[in-house]
Protein backbone atom coordinates (compact mmCIF):
# COMPACT_ATOMS: atom_id res chain seq x y z
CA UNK A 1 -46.11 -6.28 -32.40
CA UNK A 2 -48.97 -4.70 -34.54
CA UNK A 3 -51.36 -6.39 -32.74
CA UNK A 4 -50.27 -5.07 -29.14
CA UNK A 5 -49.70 -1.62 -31.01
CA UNK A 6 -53.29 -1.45 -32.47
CA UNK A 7 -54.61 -2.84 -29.21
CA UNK A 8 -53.18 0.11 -27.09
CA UNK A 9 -54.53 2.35 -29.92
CA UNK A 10 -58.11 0.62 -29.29
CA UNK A 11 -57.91 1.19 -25.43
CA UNK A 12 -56.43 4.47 -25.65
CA UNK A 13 -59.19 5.53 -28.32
CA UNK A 14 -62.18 4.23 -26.29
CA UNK A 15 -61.14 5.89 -22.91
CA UNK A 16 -60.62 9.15 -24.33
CA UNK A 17 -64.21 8.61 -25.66
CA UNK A 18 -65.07 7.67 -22.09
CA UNK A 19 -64.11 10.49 -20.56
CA UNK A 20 -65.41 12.60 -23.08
CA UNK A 21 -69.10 11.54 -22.48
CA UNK A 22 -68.04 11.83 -18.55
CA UNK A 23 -66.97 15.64 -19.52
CA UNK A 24 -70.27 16.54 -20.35
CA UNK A 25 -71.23 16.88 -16.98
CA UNK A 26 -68.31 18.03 -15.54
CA UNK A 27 -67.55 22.05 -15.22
CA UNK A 28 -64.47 22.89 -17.52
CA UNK A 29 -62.81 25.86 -18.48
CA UNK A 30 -64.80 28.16 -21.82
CA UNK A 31 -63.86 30.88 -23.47
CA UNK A 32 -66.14 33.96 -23.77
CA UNK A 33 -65.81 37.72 -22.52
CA UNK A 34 -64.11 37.53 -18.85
CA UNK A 35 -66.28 38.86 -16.31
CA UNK A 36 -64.32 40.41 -13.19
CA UNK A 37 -63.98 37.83 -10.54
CA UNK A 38 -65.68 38.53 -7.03
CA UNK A 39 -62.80 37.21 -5.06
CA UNK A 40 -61.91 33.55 -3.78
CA UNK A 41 -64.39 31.88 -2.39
CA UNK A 42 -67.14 34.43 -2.83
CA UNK A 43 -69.57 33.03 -5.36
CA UNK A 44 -71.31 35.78 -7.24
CA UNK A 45 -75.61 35.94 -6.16
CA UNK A 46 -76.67 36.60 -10.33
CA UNK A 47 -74.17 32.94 -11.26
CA UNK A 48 -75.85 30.93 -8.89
CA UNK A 49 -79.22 32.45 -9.64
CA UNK A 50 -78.72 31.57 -12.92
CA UNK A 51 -77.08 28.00 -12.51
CA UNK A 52 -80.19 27.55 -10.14
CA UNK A 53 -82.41 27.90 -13.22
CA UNK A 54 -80.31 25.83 -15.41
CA UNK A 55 -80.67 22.53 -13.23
CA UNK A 56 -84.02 22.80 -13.00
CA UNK A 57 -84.73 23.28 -16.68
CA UNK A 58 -81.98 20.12 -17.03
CA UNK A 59 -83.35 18.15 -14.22
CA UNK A 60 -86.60 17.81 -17.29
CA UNK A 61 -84.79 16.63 -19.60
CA UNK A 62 -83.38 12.94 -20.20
CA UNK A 63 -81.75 13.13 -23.61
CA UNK A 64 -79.34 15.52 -25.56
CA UNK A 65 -77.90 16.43 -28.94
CA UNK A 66 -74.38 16.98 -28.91
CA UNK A 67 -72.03 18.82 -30.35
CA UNK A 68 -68.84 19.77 -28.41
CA UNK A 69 -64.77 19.75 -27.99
CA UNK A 70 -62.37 17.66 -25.59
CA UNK A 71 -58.98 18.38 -25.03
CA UNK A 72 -56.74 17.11 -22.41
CA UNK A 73 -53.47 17.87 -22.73
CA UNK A 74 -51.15 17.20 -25.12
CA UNK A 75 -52.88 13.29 -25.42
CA UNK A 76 -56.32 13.85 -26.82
CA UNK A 77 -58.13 16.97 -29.10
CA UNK A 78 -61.16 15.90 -30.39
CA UNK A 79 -64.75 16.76 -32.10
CA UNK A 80 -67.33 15.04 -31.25
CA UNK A 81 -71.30 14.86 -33.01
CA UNK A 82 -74.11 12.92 -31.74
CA UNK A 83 -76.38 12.03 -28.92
CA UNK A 84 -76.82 10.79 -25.60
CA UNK A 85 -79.49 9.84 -23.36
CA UNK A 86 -79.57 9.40 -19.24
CA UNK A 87 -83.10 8.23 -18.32
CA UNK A 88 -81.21 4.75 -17.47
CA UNK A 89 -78.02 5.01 -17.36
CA UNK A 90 -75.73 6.28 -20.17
CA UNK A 91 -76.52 5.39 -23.62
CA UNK A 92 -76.27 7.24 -26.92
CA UNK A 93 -74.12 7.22 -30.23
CA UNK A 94 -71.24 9.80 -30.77
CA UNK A 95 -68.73 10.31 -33.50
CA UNK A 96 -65.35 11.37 -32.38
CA UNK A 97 -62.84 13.07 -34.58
CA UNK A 98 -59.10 13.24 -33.23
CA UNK A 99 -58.02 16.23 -34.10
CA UNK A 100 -54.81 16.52 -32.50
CA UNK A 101 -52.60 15.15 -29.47
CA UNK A 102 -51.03 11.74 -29.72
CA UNK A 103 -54.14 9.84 -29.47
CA UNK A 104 -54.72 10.82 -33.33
CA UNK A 105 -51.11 10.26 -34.39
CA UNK A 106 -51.84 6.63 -32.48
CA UNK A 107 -55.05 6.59 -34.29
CA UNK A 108 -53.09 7.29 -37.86
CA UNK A 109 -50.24 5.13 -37.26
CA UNK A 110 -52.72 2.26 -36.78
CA UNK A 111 -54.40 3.04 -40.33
CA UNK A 112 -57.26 5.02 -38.84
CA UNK A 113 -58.47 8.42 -40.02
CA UNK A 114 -58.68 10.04 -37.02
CA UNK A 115 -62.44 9.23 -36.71
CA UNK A 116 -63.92 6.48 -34.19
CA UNK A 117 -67.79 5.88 -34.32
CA UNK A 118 -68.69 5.15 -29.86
CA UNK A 119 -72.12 3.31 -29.02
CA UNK A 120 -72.71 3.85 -25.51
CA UNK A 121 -74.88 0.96 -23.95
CA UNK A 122 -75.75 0.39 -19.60
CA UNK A 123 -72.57 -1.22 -19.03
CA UNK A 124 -69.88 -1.16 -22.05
CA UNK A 125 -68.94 1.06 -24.83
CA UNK A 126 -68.45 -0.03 -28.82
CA UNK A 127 -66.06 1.78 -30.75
CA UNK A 128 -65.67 1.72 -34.69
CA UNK A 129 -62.44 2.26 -35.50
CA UNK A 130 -62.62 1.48 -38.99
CA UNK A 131 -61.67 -0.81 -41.76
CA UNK A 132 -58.13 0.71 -42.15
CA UNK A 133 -57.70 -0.23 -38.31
CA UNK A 134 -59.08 -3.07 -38.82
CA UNK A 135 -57.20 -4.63 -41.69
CA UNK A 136 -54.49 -4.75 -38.65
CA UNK A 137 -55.90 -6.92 -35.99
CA UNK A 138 -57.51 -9.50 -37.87
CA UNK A 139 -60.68 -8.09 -40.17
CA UNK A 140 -62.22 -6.87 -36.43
CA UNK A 141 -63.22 -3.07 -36.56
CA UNK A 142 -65.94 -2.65 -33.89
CA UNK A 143 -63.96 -2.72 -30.38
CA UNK A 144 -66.05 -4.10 -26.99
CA UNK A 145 -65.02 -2.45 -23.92
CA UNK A 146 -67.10 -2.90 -20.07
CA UNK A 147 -66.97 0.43 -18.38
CA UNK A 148 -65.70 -1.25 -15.59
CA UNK A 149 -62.72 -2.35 -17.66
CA UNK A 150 -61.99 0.86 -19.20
CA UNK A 151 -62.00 2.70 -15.79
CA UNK A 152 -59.49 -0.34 -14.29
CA UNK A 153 -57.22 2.06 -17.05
CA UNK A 154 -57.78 5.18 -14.99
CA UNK A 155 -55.51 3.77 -11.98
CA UNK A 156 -56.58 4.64 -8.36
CA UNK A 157 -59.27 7.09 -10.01
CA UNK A 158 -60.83 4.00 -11.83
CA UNK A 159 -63.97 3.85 -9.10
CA UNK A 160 -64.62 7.29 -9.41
CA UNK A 161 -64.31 7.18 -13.52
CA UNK A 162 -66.33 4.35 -13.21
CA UNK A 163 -68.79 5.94 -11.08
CA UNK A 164 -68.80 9.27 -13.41
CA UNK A 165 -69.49 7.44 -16.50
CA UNK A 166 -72.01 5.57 -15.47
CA UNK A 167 -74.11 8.07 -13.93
CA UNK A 168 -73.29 10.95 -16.58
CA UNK A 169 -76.05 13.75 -16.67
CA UNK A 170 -75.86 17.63 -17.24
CA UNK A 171 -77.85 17.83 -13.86
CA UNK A 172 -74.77 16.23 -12.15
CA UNK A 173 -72.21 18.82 -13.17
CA UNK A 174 -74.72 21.54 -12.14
CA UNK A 175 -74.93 20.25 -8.67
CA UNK A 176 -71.12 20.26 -8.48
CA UNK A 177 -70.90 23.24 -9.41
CA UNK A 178 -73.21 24.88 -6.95
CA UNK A 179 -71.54 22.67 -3.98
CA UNK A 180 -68.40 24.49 -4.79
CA UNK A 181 -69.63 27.66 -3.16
CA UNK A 182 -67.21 30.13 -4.87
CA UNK A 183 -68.81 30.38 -8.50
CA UNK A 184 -68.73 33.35 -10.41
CA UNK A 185 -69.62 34.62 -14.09
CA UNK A 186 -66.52 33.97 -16.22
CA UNK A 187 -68.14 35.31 -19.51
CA UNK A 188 -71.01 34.35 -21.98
CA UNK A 189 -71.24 32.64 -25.25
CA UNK A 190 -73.44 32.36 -28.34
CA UNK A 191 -74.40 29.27 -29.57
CA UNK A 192 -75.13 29.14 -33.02
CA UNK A 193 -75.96 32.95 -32.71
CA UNK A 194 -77.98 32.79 -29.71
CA UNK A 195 -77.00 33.58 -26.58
CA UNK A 196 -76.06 30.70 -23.89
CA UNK A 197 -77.52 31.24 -21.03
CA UNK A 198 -81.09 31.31 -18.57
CA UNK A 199 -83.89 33.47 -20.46
């Protein structure tokens, strides 16, 4: 019984992870001033100007310090600190700190803190879940996980998680979201007092 319990928490743990490296090059919702819309499917000239300078800038670059927030749903709110690199595939160290959902009462319950330390190699993922969590599955804290295993999770999806994951890159989400032909200025942010943004 602990063991299956601590198991699900191990699975559950290192495809939230999964998907949070895969959200790093996805569009997603921000928060920020709210700039009036244009109208459906009208993309605004200036946001596309701009995204057009963005990729190309990205399209340089091969490696990235993170810093950043998930949350999806009521299962996963997390922190995560670290970096990742895409020059062969998707490698890179995070940490990941639960900090809300039921993923991180899972994570509790199973003796963890809340914090999982994720290596990122080619093909499979390593999570550290700690020696709280490990104490309950036999001494074991670093969890092995193939991609392709952790995206069998994601159901009829899995091919294109797979897919995602593996081939991760700022430069991706930029292309999607010029292909979706309706994008627009939704506001603009300041990153650690500086503004976000083309210059």
């Amino acid at each position: 019984m602990r063991t299956s319990t601590s198991r699900r928490v191990g699975t559950g743990a290192a495809l939230a992870a999964l998907l949070s490296v895969a959200a790093c090059s996805g569009g997603g919702g921000g928060s920020g001033t709210a700039g009036k819309p244009t109208g459906a499917g009208v993309a605004d000239a200036g946001s596309v100007t701009a995204l057009q300078q963005i990729r190309k800038r990205t399209g340089t670059v091969r490696s990235a310090r993170i810093e950043g927030t998930t949350e999806m749903g009521d299962t996963v709110s997390m922190k995560q600190t670290g970096t990742v690199g895409w020059s062969d595939g998707l490698t890179g160290s995070l940490t990941l700190t639960h900090t809300g959902g039921t993923m991180a009462k899972a994570l509790k319950q199973g003796g963890g803190d809340g914090s999982v330390r994720a290596r990122y190699l080619q093909d499979e993922y390593y999570a550290d879940m700690g020696e709280a969590f490990a104490a309950t599955i036999g001494g074991r804290r670093w969890v092995r996980y193939a991609h392709q295993d952790l995206a069998e999770l994601g159901g009829p999806a899995r091919d294109v998680l797979e897919e995602q994951v593996q081939n991760s890159t700022p430069e991706q989400g930029l292309k999607a979201l010029l292909a979706a032909g309706d994008v627009r200025k939704a506001g603009q942010e300041d990153v650690r007092g500086v503004p976000a943004g083309p210059s």
